[in-house]
Structure formats: structure tokens, C-alpha cells
PDB file of N, CA and C in Angstrom:
ATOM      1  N   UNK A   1       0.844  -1.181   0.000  1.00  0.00           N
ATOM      2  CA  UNK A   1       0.000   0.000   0.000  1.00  0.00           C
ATOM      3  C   UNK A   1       0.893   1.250   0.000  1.00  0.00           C
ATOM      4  N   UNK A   2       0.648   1.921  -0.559  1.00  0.00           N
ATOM      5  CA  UNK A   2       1.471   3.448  -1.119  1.00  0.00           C
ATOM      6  C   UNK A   2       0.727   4.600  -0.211  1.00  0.00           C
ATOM      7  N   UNK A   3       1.562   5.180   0.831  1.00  0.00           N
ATOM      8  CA  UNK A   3       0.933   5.892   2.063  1.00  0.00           C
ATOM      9  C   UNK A   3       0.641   7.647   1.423  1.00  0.00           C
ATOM     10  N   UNK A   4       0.166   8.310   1.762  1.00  0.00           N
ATOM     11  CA  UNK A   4       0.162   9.386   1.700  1.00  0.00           C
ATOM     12  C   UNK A   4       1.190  10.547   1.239  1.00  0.00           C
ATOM     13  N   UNK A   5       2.357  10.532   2.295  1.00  0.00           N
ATOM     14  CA  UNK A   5       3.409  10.946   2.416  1.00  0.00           C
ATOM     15  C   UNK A   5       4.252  10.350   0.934  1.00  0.00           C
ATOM     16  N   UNK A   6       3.875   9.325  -0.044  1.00  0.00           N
ATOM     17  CA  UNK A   6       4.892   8.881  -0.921  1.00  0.00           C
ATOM     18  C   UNK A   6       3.969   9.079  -2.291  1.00  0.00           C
ATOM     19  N   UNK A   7       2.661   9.489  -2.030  1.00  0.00           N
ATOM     20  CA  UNK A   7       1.930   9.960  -3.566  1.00  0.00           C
ATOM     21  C   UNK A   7       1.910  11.212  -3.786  1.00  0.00           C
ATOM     22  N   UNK A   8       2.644  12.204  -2.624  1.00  0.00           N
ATOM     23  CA  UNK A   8       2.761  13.798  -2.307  1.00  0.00           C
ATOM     24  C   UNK A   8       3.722  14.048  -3.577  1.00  0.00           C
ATOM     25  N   UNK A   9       3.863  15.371  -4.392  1.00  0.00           N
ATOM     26  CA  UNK A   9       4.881  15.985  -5.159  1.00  0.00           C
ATOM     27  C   UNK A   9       6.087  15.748  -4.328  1.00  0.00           C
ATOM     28  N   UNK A  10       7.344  16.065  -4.865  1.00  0.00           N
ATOM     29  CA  UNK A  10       8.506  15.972  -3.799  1.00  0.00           C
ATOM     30  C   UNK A  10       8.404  17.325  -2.985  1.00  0.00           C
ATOM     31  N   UNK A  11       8.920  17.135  -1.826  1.00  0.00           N
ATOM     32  CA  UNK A  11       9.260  18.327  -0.922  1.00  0.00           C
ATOM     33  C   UNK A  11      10.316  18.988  -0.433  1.00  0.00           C
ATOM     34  N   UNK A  12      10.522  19.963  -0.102  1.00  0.00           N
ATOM     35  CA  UNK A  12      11.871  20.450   0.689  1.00  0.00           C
ATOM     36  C   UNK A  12      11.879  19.367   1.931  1.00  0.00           C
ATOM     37  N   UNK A  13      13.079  19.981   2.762  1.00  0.00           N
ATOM     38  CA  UNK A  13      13.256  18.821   3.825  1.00  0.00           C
ATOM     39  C   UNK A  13      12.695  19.985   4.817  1.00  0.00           C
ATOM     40  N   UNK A  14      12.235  21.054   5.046  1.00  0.00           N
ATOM     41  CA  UNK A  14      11.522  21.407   6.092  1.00  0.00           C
ATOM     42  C   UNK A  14      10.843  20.786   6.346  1.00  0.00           C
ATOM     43  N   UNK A  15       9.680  20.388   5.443  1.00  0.00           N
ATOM     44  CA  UNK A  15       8.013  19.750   5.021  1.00  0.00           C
ATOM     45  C   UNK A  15       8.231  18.245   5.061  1.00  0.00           C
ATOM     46  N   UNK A  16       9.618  17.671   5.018  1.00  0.00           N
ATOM     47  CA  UNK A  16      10.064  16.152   5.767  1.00  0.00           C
ATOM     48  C   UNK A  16      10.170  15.936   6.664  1.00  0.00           C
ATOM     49  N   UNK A  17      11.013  17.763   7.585  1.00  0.00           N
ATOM     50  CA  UNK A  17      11.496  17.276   8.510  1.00  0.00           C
ATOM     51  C   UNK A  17      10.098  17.429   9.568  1.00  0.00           C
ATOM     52  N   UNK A  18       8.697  18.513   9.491  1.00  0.00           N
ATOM     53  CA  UNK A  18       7.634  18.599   9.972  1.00  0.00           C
ATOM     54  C   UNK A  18       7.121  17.292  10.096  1.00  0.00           C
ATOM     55  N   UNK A  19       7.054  16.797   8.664  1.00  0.00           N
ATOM     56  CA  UNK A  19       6.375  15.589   8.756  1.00  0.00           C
ATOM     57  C   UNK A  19       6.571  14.111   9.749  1.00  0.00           C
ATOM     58  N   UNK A  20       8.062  14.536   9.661  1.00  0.00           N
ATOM     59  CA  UNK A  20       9.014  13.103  10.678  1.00  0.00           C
ATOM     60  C   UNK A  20       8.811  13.423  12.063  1.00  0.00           C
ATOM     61  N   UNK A  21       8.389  14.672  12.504  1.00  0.00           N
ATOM     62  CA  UNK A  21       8.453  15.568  13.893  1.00  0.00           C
ATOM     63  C   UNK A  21       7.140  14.833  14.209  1.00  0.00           C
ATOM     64  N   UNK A  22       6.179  15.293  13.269  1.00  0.00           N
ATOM     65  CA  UNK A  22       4.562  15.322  13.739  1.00  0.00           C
ATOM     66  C   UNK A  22       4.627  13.524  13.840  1.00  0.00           C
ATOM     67  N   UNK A  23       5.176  12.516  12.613  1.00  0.00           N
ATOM     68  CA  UNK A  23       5.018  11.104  13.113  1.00  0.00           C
ATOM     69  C   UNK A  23       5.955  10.439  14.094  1.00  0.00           C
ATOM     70  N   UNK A  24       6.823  11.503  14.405  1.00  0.00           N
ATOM     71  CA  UNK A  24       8.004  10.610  15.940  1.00  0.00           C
ATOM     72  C   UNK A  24       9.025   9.578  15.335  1.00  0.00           C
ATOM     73  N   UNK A  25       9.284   9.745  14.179  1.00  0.00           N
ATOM     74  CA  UNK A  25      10.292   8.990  13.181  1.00  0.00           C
ATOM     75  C   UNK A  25      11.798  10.191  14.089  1.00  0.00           C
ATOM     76  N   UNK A  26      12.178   9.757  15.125  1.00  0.00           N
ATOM     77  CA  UNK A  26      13.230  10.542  15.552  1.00  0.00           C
ATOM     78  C   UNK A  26      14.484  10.017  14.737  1.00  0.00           C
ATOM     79  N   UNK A  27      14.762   8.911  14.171  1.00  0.00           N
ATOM     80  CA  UNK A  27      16.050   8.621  13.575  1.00  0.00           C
ATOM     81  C   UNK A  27      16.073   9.483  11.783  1.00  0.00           C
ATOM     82  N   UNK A  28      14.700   9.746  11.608  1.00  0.00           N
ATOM     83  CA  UNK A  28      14.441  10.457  10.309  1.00  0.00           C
ATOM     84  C   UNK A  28      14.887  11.972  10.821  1.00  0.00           C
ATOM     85  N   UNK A  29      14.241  12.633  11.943  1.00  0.00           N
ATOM     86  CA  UNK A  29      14.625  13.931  12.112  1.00  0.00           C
ATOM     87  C   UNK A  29      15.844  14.096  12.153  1.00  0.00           C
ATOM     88  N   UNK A  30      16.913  13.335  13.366  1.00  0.00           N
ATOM     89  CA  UNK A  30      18.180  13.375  12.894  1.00  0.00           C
ATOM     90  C   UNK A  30      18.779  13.779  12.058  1.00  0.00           C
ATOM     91  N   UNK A  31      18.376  12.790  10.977  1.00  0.00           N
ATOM     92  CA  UNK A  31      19.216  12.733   9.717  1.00  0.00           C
ATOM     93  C   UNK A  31      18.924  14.298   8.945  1.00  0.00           C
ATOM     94  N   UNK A  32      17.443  14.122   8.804  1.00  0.00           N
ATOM     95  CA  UNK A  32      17.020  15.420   8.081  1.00  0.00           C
ATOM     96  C   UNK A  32      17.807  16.917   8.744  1.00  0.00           C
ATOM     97  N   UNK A  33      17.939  16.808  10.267  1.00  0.00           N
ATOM     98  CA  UNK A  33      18.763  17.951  10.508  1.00  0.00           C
ATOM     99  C   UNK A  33      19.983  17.587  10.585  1.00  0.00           C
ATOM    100  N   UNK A  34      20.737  16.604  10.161  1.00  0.00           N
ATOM    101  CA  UNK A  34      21.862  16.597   9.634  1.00  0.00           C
ATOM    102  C   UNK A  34      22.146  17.174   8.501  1.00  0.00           C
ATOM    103  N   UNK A  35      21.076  17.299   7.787  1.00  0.00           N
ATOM    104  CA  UNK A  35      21.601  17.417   6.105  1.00  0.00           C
ATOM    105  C   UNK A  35      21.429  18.651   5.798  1.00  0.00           C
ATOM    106  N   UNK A  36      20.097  19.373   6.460  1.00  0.00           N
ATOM    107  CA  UNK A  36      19.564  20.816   6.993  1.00  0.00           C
ATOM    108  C   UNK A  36      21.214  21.489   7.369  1.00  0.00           C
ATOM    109  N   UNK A  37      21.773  21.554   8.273  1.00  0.00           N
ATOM    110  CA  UNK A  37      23.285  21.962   8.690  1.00  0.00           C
ATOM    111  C   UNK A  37      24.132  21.923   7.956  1.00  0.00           C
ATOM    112  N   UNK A  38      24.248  20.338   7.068  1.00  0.00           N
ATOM    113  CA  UNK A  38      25.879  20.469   5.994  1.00  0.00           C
ATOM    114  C   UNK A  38      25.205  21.477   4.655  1.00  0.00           C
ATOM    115  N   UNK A  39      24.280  21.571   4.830  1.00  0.00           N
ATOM    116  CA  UNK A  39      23.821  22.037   3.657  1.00  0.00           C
ATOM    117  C   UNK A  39      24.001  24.075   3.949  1.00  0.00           C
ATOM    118  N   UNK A  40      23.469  24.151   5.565  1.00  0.00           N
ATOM    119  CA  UNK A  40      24.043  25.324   5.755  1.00  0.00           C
ATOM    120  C   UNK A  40      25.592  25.878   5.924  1.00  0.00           C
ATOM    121  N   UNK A  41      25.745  24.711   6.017  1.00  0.00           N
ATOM    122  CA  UNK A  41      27.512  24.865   6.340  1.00  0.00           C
ATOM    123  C   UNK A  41      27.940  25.258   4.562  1.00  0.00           C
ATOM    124  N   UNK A  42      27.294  24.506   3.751  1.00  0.00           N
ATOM    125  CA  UNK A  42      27.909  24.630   2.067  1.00  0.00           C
ATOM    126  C   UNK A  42      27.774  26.106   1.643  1.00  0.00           C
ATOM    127  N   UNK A  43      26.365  25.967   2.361  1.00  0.00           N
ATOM    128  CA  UNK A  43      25.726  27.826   1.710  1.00  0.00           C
ATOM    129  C   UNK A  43      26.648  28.918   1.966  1.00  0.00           C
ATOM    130  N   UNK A  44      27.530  28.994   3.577  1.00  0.00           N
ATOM    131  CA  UNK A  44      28.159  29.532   4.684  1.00  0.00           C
ATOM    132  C   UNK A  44      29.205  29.944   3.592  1.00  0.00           C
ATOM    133  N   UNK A  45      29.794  28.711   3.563  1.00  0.00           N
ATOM    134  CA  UNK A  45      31.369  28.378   2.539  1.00  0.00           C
ATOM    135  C   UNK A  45      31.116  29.225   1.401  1.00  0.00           C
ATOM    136  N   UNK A  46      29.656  28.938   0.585  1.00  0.00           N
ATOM    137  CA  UNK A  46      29.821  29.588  -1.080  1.00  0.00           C
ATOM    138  C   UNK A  46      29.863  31.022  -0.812  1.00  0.00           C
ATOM    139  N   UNK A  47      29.431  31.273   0.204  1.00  0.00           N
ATOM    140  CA  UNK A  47      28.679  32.498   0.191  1.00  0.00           C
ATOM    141  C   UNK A  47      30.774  33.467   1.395  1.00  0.00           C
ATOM    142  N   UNK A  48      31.403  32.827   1.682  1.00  0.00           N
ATOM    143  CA  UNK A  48      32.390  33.449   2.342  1.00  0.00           C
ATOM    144  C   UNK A  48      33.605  32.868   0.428  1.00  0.00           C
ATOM    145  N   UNK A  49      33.876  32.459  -0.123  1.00  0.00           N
ATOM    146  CA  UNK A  49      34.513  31.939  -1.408  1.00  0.00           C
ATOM    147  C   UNK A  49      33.756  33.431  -1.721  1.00  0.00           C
ATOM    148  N   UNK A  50      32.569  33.636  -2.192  1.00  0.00           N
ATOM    149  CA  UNK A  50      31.757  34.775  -3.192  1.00  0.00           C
ATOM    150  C   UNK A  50      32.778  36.067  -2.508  1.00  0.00           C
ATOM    151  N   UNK A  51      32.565  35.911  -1.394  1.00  0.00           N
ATOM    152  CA  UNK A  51      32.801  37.727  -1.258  1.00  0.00           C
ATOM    153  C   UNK A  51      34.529  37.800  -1.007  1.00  0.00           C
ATOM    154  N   UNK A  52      35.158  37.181  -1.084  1.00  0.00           N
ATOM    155  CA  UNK A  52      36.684  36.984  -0.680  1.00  0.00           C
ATOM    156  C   UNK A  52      37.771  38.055  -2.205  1.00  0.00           C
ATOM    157  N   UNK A  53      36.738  37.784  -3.347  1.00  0.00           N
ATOM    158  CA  UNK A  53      37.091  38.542  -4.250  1.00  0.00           C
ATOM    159  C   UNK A  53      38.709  37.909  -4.726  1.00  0.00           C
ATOM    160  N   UNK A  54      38.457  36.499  -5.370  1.00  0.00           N
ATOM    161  CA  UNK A  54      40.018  35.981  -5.537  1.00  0.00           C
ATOM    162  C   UNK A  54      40.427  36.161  -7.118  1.00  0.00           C
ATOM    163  N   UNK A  55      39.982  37.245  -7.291  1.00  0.00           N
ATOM    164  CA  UNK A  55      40.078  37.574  -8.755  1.00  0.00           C
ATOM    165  C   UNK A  55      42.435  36.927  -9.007  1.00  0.00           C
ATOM    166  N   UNK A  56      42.701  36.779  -9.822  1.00  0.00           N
ATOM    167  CA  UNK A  56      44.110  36.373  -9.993  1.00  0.00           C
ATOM    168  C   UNK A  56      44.627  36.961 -10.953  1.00  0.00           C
ATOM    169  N   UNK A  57      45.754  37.683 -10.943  1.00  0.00           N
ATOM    170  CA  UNK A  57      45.736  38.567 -12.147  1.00  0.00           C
ATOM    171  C   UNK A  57      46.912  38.019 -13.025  1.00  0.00           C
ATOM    172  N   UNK A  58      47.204  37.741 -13.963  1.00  0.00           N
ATOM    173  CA  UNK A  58      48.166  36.859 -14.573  1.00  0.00           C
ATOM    174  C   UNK A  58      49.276  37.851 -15.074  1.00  0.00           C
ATOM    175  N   UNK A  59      48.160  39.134 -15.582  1.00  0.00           N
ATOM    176  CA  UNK A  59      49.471  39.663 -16.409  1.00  0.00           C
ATOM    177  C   UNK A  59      49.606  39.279 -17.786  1.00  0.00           C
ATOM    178  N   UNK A  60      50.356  40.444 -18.533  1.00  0.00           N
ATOM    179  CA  UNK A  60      50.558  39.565 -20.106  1.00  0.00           C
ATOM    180  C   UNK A  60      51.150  38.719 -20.293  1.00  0.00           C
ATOM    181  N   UNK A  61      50.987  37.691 -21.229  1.00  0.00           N
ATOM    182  CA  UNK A  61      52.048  36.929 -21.400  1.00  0.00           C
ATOM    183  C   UNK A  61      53.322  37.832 -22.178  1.00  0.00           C
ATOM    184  N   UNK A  62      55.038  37.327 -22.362  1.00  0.00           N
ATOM    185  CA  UNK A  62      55.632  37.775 -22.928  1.00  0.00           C
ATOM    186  C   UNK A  62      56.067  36.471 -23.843  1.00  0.00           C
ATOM    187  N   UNK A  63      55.514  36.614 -25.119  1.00  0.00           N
ATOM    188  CA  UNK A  63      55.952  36.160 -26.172  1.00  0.00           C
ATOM    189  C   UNK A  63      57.461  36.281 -27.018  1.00  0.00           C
ATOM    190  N   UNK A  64      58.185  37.267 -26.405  1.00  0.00           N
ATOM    191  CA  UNK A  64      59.363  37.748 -27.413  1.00  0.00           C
ATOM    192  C   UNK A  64      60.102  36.618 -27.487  1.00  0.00           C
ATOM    193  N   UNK A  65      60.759  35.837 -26.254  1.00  0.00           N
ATOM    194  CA  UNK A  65      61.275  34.023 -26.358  1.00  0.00           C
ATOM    195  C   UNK A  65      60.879  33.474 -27.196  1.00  0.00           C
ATOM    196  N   UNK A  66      59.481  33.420 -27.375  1.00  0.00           N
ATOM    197  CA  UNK A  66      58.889  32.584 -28.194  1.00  0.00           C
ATOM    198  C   UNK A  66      59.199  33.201 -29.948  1.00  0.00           C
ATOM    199  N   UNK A  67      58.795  34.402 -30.169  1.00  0.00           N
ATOM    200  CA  UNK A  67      58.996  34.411 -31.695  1.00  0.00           C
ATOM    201  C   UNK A  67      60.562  34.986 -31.853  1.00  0.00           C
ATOM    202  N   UNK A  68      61.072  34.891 -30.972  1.00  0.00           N
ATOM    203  CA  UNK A  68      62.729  34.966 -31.351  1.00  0.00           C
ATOM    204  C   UNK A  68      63.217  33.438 -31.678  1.00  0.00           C
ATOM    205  N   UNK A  69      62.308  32.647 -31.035  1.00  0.00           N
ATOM    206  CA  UNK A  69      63.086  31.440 -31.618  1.00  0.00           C
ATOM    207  C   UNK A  69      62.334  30.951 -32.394  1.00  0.00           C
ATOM    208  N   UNK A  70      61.296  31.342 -33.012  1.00  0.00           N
ATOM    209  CA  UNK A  70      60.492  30.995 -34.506  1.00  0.00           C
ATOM    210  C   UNK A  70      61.279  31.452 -35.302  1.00  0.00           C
ATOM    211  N   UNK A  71      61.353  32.448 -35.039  1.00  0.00           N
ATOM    212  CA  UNK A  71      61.973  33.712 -36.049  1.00  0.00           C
ATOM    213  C   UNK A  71      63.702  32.967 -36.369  1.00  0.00           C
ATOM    214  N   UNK A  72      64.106  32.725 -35.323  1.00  0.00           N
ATOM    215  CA  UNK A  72      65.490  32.087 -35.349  1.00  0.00           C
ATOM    216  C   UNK A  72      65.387  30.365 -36.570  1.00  0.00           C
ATOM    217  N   UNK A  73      64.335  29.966 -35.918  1.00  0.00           N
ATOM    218  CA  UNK A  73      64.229  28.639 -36.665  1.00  0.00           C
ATOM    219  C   UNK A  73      63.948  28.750 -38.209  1.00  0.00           C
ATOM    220  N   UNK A  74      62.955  29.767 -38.435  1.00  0.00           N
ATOM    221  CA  UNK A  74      62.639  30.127 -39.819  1.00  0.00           C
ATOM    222  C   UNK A  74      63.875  30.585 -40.925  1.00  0.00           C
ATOM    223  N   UNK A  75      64.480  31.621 -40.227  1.00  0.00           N
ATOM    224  CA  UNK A  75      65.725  31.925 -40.847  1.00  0.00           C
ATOM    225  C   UNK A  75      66.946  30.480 -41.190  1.00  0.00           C
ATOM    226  N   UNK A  76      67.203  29.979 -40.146  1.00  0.00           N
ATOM    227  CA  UNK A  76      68.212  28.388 -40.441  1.00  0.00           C
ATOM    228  C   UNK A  76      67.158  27.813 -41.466  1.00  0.00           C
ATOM    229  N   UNK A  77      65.845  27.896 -41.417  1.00  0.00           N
ATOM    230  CA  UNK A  77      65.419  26.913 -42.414  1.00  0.00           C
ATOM    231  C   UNK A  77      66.004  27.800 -44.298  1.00  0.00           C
ATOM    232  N   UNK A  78      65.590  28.330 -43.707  1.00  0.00           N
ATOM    233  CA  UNK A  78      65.553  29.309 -44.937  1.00  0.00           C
ATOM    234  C   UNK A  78      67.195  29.691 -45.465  1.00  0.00           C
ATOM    235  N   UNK A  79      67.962  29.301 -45.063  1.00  0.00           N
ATOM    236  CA  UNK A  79      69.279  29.620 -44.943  1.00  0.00           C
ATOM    237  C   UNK A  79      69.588  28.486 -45.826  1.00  0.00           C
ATOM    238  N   UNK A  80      68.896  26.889 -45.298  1.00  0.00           N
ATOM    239  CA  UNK A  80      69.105  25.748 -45.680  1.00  0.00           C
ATOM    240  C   UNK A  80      68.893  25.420 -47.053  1.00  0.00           C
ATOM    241  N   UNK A  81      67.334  26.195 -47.533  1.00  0.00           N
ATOM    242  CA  UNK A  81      67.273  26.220 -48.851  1.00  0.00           C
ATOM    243  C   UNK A  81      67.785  26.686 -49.335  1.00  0.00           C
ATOM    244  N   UNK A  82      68.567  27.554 -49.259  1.00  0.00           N
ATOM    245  CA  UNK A  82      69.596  28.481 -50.300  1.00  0.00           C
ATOM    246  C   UNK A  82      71.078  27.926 -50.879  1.00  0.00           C
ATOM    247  N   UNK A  83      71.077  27.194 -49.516  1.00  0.00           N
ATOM    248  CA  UNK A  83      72.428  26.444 -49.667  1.00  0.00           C
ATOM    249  C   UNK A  83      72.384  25.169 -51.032  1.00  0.00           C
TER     250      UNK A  83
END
């Protein structure tokens, strides 16, 4: 038989955890305010990460290494065909 509580839309866990209160399911409340807490603890965290402002600033890259030794390689190639 399919009870009441399991043909309901889904719910927040307030409206679980009321429900577990009002039927004396104490190992259900537990849990439900276990999860109620890590869940405030996550919110706590996103919400202290949000305002910390960890923007990272890199800076330009400097390419000149880089096309000095393109530039270097292109020329030997090019040197090679001539020869």
C-alpha cells in the first residue's frame, strides 16, 4: 500500500522534517537535521569563497622568447634552402 506521504509531489526537507516531527520517526529527524546543517555549512562556505574577491591577475604573457626562436628557426630553415 502506497501511504500518503509517498503519492505527495517531492518536498523540501523542512516539510520532511515537519512531517518526521509530527510522526516521531526521531532517527528520520536526525538525519534530516543533519543534512539541513551540511547544507548550511555549504551555503556559509559559497557564500564566504563569493565575497573573498580571488580575482588572480596573470598579467601579459611575454611572447618575445617565443617568436625569437620561430623567427630564429625560420631563418636556419631558410638559410638551408639556399644552400
Amino acid at each position: 500500500m502506497v501511504s500518503q506521504s509517498q503519492k505527495a509531489a517531492p518536498r523540501n526537507l523542512l516539510d520532511r522534517l515537519q512531517e518526521a516531527k509530527e510522526q516521531g520517526w526521531l532517527g528520520e529527524v536526525a538525519a534530516i537535521e543533519a543534512s539541513l546543517a551540511a547544507a548550511e555549512q555549504k551555503l556559509a562556505a559559497i557564500r564566504d569563497l563569493a565575497a573573498r574577491h580571488t580575482t588572480v591577475h596573470l598579467g601579459m604573457p611575454d611572447l618575445r622568447g617565443v617568436v625569437a626562436r620561430v623567427d630564429s628557426e625560420q631563418r636556419n630553415e631558410d638559410a638551408k634552402g639556399q644552400s
